[in-house]
Protein backbone atom coordinates (compact mmCIF):
# COMPACT_ATOMS: atom_id res chain seq x y z
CA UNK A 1 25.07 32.71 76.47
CA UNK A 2 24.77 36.13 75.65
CA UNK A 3 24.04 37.18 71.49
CA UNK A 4 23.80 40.27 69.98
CA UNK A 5 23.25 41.39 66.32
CA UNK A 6 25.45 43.94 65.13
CA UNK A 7 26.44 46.06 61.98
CA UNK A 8 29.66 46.74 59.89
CA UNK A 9 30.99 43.50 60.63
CA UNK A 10 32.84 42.75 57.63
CA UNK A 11 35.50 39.97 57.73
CA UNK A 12 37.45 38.03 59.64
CA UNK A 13 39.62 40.86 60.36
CA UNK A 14 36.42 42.26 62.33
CA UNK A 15 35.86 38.71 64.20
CA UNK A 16 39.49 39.18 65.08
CA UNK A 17 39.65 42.61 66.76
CA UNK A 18 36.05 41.69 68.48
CA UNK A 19 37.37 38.33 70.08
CA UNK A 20 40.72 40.29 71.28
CA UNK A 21 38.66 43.17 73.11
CA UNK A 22 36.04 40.72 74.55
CA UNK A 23 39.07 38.62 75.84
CA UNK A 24 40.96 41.58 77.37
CA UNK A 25 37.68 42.65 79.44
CA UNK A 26 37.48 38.52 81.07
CA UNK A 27 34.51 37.63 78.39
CA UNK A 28 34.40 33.88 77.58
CA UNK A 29 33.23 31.63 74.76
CA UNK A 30 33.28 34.19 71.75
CA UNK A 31 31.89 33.56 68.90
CA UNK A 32 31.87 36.30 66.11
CA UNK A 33 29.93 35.38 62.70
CA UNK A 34 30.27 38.06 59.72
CA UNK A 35 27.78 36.38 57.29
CA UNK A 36 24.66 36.77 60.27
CA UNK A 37 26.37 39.92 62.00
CA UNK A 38 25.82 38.66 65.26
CA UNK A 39 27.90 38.12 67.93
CA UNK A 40 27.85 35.18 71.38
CA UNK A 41 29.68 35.16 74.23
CA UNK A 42 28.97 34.55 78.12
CA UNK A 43 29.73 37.54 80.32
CA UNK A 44 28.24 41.28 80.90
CA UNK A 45 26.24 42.26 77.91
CA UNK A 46 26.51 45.50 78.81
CA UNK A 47 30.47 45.55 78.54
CA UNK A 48 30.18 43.99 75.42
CA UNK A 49 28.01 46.21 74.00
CA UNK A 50 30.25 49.23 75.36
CA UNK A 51 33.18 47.72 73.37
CA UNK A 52 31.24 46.83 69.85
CA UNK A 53 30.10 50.49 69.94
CA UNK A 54 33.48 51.61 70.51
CA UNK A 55 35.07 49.85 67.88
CA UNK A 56 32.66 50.60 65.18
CA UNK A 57 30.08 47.93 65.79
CA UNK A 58 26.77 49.27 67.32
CA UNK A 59 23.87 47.46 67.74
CA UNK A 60 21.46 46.35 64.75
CA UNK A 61 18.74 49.04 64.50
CA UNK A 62 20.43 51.55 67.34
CA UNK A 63 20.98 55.22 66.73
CA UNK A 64 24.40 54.47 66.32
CA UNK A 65 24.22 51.76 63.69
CA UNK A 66 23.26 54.63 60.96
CA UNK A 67 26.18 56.88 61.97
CA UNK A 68 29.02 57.08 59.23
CA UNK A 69 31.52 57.79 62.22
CA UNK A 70 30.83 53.99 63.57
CA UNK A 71 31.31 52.54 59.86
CA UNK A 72 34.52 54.44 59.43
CA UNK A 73 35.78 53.00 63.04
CA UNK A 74 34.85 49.91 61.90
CA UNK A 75 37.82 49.69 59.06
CA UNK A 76 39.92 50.82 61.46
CA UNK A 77 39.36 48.11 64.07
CA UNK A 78 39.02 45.63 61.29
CA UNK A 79 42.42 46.58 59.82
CA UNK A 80 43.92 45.94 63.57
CA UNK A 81 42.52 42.84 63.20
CA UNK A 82 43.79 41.88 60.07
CA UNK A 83 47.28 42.27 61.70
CA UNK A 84 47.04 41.23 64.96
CA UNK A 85 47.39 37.47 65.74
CA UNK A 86 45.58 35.97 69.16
């Protein structure tokens, strides 16, 4: 089992869009948790991470994390996720 902490995780919305990519590139077992920011799964970590930073959720402490571009994808992928159903 793979876990990584994240930022700009911010509801369920977020967990939503982050379980739907993961499943779409054949990661299993995901587990997305908004209070601790951190994300599990089994699979390629570095897929996953390709995909959090993608949709707005770098890694906790990256170069990327600090970037207002990655916290303004973030709403976007989180609204997605607010409408899309699994």
């Amino acid at each position: 089992m793979q876990k990584l902490k994240v930022v700009n995780i911010k509801c369920g919305g977020c967990e939503n869009s982050i379980k739907i990519a993961f499943e779409k590139k054949g990661l299993k077992n995901i587990s997305v948790d908004y209070t601790c920011q951190e994300v599990s799964f089994e699979g390629d970590k570095e897929v996953a991470t390709k995909i959090l930073d993608k949709m707005g959720y770098p890694i906790a402490g990256s170069e990327e994390a600090e970037k207002f571009s990655k916290k303004a994808k973030s709403y976007v992928s989180c609204m997605i996720g607010r409408v899309k159903k699994k």
